[in-house]
N, C-alpha and C. Protein backbone atom coordinates (compact mmCIF):
# COMPACT_ATOMS: atom_id res chain seq x y z
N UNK A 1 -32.71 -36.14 64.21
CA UNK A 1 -32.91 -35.95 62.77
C UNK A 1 -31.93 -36.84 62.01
N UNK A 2 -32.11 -37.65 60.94
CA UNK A 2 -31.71 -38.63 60.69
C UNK A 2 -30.90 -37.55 59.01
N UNK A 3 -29.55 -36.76 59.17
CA UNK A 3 -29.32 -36.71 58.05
C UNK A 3 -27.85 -37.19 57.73
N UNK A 4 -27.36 -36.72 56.87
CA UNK A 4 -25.66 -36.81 56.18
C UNK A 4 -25.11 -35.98 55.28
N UNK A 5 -23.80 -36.08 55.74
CA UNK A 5 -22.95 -34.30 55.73
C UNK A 5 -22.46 -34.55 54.24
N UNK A 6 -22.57 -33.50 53.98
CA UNK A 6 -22.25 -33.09 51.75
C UNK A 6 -21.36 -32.28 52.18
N UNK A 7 -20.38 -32.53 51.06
CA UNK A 7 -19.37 -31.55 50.59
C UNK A 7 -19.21 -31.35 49.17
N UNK A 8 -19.27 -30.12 49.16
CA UNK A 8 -19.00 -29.96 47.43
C UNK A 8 -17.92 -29.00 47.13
N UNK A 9 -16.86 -29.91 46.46
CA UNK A 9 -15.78 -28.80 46.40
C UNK A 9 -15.21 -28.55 44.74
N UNK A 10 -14.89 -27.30 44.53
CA UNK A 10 -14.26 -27.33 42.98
C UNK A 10 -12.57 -27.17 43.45
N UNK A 11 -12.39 -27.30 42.69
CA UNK A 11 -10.84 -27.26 42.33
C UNK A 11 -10.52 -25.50 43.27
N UNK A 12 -10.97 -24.44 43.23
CA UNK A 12 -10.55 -23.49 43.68
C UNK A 12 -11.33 -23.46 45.28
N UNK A 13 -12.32 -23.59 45.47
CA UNK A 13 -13.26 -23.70 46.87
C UNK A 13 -13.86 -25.13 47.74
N UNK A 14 -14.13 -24.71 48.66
CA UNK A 14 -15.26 -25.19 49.03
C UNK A 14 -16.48 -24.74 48.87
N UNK A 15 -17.57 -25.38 48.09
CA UNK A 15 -18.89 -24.54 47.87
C UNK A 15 -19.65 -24.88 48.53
N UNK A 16 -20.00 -26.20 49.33
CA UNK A 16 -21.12 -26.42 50.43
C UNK A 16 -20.21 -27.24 51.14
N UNK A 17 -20.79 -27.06 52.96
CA UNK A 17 -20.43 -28.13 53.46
C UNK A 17 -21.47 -27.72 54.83
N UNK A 18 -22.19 -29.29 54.59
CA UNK A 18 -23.25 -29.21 55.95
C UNK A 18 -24.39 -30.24 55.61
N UNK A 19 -25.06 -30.47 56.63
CA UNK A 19 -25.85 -31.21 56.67
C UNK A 19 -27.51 -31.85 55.89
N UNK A 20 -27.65 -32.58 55.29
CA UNK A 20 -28.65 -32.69 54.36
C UNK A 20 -29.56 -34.06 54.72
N UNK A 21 -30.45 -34.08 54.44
CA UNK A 21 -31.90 -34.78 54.60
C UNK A 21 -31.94 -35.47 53.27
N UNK A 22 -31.33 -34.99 52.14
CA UNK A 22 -31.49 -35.64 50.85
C UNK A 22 -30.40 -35.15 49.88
N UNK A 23 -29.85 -36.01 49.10
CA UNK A 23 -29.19 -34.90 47.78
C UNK A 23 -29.08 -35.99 46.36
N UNK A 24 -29.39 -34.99 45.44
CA UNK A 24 -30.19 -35.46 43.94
C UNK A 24 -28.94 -34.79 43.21
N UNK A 25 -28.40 -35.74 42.31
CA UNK A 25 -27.31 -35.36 41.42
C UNK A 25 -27.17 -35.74 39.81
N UNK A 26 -27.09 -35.95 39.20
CA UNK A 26 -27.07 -36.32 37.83
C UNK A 26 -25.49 -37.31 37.74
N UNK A 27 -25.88 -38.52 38.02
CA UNK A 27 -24.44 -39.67 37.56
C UNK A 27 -24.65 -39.70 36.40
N UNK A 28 -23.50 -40.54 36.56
CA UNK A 28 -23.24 -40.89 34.86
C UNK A 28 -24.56 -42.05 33.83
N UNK A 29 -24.83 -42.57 34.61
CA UNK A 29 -25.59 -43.42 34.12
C UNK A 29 -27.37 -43.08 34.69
N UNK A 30 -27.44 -42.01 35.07
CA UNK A 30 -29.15 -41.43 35.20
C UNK A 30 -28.89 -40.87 36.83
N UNK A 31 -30.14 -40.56 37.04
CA UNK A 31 -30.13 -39.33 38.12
C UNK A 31 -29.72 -39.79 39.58
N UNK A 32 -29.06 -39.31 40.39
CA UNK A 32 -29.13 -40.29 41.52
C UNK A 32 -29.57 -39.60 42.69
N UNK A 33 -30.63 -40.61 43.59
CA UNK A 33 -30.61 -40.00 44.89
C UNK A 33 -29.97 -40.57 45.84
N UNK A 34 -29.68 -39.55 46.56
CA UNK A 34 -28.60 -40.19 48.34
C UNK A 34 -29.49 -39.57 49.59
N UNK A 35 -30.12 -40.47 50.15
CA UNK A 35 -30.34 -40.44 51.50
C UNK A 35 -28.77 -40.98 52.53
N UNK A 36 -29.24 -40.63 54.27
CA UNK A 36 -28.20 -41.09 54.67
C UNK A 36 -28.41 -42.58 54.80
N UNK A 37 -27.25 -42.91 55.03
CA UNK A 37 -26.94 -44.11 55.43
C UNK A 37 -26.84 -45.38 54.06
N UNK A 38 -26.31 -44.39 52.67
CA UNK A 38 -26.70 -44.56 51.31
C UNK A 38 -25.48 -45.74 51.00
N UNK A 39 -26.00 -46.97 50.79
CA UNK A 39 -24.27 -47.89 50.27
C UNK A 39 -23.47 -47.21 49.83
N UNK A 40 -22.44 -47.65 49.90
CA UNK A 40 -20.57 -46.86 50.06
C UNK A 40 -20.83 -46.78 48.10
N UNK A 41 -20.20 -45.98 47.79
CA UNK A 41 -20.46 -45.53 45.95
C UNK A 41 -19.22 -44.56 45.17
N UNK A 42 -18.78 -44.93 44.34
CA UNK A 42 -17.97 -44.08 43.90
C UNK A 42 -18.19 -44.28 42.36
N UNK A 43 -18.90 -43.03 41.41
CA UNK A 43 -19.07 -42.62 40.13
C UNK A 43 -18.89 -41.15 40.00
N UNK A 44 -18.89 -41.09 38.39
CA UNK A 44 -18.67 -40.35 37.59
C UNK A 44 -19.89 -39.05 38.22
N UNK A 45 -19.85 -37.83 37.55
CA UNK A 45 -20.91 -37.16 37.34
C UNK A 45 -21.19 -36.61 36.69
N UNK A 46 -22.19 -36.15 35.79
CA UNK A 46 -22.48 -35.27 34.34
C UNK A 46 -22.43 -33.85 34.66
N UNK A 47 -22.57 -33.03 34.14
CA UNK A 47 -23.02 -31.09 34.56
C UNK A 47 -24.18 -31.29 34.62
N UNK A 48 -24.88 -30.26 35.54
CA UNK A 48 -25.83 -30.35 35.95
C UNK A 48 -25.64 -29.74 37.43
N UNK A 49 -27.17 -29.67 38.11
CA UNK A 49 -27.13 -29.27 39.70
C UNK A 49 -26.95 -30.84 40.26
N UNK A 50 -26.86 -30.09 41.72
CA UNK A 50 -26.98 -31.03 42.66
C UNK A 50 -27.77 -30.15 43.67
N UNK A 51 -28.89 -31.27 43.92
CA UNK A 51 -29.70 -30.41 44.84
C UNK A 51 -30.06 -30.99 45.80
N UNK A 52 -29.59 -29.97 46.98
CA UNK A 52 -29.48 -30.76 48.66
C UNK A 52 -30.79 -30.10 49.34
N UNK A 53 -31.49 -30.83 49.76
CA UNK A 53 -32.74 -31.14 50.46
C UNK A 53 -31.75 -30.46 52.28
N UNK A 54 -31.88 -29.37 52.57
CA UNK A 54 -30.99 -29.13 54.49
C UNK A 54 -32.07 -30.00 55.55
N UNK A 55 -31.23 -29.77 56.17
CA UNK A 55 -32.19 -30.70 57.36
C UNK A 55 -33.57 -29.63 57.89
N UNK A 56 -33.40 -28.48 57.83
CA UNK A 56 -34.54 -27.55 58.07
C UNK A 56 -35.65 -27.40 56.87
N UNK A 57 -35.18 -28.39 55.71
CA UNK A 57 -36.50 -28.12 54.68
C UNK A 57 -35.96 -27.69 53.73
N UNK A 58 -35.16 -26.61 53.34
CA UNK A 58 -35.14 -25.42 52.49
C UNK A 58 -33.86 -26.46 51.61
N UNK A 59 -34.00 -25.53 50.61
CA UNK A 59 -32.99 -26.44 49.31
C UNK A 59 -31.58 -25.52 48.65
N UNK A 60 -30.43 -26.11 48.39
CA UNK A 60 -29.27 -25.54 48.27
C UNK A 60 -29.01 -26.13 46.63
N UNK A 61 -28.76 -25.69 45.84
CA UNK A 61 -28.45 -25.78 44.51
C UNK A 61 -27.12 -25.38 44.39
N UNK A 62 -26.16 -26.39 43.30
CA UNK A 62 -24.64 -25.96 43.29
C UNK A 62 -24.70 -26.66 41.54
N UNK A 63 -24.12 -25.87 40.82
CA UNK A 63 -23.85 -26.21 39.35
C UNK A 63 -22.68 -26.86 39.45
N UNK A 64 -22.44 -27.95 38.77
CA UNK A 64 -20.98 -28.68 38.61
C UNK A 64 -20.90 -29.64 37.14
N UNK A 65 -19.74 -28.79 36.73
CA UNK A 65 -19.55 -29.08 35.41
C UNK A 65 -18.90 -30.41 35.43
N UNK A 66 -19.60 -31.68 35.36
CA UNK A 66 -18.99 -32.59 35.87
C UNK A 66 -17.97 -32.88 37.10
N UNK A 67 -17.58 -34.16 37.24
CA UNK A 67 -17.17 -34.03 38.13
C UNK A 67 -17.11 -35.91 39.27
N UNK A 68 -17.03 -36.25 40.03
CA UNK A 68 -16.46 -37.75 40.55
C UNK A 68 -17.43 -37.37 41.72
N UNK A 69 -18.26 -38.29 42.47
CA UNK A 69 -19.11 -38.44 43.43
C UNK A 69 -18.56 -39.56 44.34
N UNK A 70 -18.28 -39.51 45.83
CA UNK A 70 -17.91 -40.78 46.36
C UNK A 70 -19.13 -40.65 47.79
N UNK A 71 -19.72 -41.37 47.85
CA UNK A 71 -20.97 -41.66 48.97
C UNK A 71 -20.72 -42.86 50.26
N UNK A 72 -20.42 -42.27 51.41
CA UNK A 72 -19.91 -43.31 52.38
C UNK A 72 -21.75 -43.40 53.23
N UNK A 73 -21.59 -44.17 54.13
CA UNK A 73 -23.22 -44.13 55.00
C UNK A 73 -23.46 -42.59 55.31
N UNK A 74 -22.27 -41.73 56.06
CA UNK A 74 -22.63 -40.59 56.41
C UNK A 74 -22.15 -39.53 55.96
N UNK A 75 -21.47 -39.86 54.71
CA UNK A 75 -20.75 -38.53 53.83
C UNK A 75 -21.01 -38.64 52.56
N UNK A 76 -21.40 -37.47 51.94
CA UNK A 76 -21.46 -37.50 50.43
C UNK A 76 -20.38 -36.77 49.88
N UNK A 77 -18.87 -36.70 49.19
CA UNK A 77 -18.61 -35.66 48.28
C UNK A 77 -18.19 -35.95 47.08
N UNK A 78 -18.84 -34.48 46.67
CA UNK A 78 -18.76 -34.44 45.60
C UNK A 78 -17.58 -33.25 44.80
N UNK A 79 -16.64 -33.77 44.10
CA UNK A 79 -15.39 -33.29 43.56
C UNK A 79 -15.48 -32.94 42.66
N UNK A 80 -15.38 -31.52 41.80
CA UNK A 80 -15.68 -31.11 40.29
C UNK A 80 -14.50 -30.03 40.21
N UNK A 81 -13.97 -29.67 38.99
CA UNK A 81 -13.10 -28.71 38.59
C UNK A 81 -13.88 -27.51 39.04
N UNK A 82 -15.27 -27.23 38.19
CA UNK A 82 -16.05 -26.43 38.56
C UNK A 82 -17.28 -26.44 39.43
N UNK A 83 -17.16 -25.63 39.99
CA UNK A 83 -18.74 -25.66 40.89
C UNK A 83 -19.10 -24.33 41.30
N UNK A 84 -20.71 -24.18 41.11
CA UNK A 84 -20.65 -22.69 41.16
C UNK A 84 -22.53 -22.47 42.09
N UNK A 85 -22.30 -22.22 43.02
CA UNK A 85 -23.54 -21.86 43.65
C UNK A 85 -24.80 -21.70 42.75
N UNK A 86 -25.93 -21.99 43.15
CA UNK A 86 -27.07 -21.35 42.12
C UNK A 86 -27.43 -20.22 42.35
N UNK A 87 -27.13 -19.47 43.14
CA UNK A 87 -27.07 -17.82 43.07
C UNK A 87 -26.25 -16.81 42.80
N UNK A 88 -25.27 -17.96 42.63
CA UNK A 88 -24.37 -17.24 41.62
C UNK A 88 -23.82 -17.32 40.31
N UNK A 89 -25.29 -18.19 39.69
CA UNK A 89 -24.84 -18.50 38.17
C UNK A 89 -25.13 -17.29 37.67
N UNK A 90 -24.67 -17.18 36.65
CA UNK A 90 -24.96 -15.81 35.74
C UNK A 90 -25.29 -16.21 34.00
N UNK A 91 -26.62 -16.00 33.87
CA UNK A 91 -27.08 -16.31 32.49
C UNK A 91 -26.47 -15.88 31.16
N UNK A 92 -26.15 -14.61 31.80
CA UNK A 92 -25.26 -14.00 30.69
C UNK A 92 -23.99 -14.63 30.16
N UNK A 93 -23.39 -15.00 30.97
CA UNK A 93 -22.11 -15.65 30.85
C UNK A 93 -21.93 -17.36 30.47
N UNK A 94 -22.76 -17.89 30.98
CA UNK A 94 -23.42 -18.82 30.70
C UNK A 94 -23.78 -18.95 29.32
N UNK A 95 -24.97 -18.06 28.90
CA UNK A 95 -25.23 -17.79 27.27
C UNK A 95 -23.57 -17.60 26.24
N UNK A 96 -22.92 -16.64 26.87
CA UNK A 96 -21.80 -16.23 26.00
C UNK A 96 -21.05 -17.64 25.88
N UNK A 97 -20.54 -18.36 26.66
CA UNK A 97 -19.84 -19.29 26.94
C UNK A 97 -20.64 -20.49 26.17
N UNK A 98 -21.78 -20.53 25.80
CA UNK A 98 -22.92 -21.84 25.04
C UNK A 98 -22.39 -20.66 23.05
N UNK A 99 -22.39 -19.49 23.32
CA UNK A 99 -22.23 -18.78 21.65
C UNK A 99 -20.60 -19.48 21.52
N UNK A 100 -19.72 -19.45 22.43
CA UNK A 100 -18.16 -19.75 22.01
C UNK A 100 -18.08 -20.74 21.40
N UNK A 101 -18.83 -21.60 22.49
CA UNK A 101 -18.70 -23.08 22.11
C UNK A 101 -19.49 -24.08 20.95
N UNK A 102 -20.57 -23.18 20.72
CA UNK A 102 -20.98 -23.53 19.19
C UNK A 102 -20.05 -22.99 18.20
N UNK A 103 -19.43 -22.13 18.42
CA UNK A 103 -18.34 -20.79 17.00
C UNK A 103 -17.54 -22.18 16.98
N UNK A 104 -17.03 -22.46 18.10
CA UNK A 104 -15.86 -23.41 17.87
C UNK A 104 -15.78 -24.61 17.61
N UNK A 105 -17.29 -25.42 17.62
CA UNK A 105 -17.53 -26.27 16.85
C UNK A 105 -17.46 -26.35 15.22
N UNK A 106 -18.26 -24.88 15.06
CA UNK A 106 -18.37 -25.25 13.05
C UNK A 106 -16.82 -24.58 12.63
N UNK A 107 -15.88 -24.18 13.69
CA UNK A 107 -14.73 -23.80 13.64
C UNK A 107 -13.29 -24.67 13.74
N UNK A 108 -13.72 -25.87 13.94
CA UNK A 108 -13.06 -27.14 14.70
C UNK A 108 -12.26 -27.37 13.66
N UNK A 109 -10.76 -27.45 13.74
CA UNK A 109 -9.74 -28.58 12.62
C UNK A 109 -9.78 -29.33 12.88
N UNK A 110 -9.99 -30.04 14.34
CA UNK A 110 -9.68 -31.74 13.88
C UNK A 110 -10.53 -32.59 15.37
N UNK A 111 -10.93 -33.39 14.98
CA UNK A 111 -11.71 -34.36 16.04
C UNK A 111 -11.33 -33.82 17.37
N UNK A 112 -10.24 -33.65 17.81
CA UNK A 112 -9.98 -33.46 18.94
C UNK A 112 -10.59 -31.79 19.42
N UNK A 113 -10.42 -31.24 18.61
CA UNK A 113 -11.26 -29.90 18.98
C UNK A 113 -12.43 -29.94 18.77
N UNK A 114 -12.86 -30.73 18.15
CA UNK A 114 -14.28 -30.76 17.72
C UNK A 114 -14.70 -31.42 18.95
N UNK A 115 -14.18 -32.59 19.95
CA UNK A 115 -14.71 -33.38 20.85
C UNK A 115 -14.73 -32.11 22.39
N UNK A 116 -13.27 -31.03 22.56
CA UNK A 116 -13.11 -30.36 23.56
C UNK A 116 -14.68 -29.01 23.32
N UNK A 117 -14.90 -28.66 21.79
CA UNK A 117 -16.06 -27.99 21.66
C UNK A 117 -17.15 -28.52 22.19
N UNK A 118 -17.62 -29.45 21.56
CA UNK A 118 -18.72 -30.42 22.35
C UNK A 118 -19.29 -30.35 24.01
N UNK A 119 -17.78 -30.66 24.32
CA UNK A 119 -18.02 -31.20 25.75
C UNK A 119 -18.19 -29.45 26.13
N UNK A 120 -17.26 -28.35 25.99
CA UNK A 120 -17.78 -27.31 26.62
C UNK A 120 -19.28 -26.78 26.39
N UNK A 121 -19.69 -26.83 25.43
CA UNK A 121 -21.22 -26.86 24.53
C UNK A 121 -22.48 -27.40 25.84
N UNK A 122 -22.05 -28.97 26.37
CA UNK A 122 -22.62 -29.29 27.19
C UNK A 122 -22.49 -28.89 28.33
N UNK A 123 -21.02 -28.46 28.85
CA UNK A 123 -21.12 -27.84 29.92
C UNK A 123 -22.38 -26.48 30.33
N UNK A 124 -21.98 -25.45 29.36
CA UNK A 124 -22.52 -24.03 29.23
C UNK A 124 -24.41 -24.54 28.76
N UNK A 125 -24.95 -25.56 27.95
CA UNK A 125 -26.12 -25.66 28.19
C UNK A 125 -26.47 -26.65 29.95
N UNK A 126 -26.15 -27.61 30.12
CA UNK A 126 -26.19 -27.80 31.76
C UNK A 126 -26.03 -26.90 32.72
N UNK A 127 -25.55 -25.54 32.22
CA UNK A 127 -25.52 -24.90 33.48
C UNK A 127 -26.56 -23.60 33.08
N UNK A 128 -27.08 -23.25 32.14
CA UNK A 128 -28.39 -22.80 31.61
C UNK A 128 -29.17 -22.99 32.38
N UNK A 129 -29.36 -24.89 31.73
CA UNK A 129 -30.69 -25.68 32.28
C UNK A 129 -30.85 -25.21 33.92
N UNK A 130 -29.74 -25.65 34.55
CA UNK A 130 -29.25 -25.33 35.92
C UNK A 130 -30.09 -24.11 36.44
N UNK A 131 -29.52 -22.88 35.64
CA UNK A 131 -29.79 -21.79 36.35
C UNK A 131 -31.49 -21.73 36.43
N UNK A 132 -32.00 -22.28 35.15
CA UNK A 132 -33.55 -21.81 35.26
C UNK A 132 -34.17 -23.16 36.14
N UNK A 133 -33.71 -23.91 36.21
CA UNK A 133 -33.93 -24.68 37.66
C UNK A 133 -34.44 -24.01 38.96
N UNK A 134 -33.13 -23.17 38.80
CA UNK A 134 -32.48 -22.51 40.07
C UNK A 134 -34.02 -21.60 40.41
N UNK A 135 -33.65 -20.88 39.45
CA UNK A 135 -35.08 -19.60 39.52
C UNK A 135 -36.37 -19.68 39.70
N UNK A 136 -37.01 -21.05 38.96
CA UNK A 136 -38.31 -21.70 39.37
C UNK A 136 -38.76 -21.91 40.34
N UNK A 137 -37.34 -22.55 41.46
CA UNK A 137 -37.74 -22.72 43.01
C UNK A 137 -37.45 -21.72 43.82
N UNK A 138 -37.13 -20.43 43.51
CA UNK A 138 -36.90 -19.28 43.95
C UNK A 138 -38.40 -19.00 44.92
């Protein structure tokens, strides 16, 4: 079986590590796919899933609130502060965390909070989008 080993780690865990047939991520500059044996790569990554194709078929979803991707022929990882399984996103929290981060936009004193609102804004809707991803292929 022709695959290559993913790792996905946040700052507190390891959230996947094992073997994949395919994995689909959101770079910085549009969506990317990695088969094995993928040219050597090192970019950025947006929030969003990453979704690993296992070598048995079945599919593994991991939310990562941005985050740095480095792709060798037979290793993919991927490095994020946050990363959070897709069965263990929680909508609720998710939602609350998208209400903060709008309050604190029309709440903002100065560019710089207004830019840290933003970016959490995108985080908490990417990981929304994420979750109902998640649930569709349920």
């Amino acid at each position: 079986m022709n695959t290559i080993h993913v790792d996905v780690v946040s700052a507190e865990e390891s959230i996947f590590s094992g073997e994949a047939r395919f994995v689909a991520l959101p770079g910085e500059s549009g969506e990317l796919g990695i088969y094995p044996r993928h040219t050597p790569l090192i970019t950025r990554v947006k929030p969003g899933s990453v979704r690993i194709e296992l070598a048995d078929g079945k599919e593994e979803f991991v939310f990562v609130a941005g985050g740095i991707l480095e792709v060798q022929p037979d290793c993919v990882t991927v490095l994020s502060d946050t990363a959070v399984r897709g069965k263990d996103l929680d909508e609720e929290k998710a939602g609350a965390a998208r209400q903060a981060a709008e309050e604190a936009i029309k709440n903002a004193k100065s560019e710089l909070d207004l830019a840290k609102a933003q970016s959490e804004l995108a985080i908490a809707a990417a990981e929304i989008a994420a979750l109902r991803k998640y649930l569709r292929k349920k």
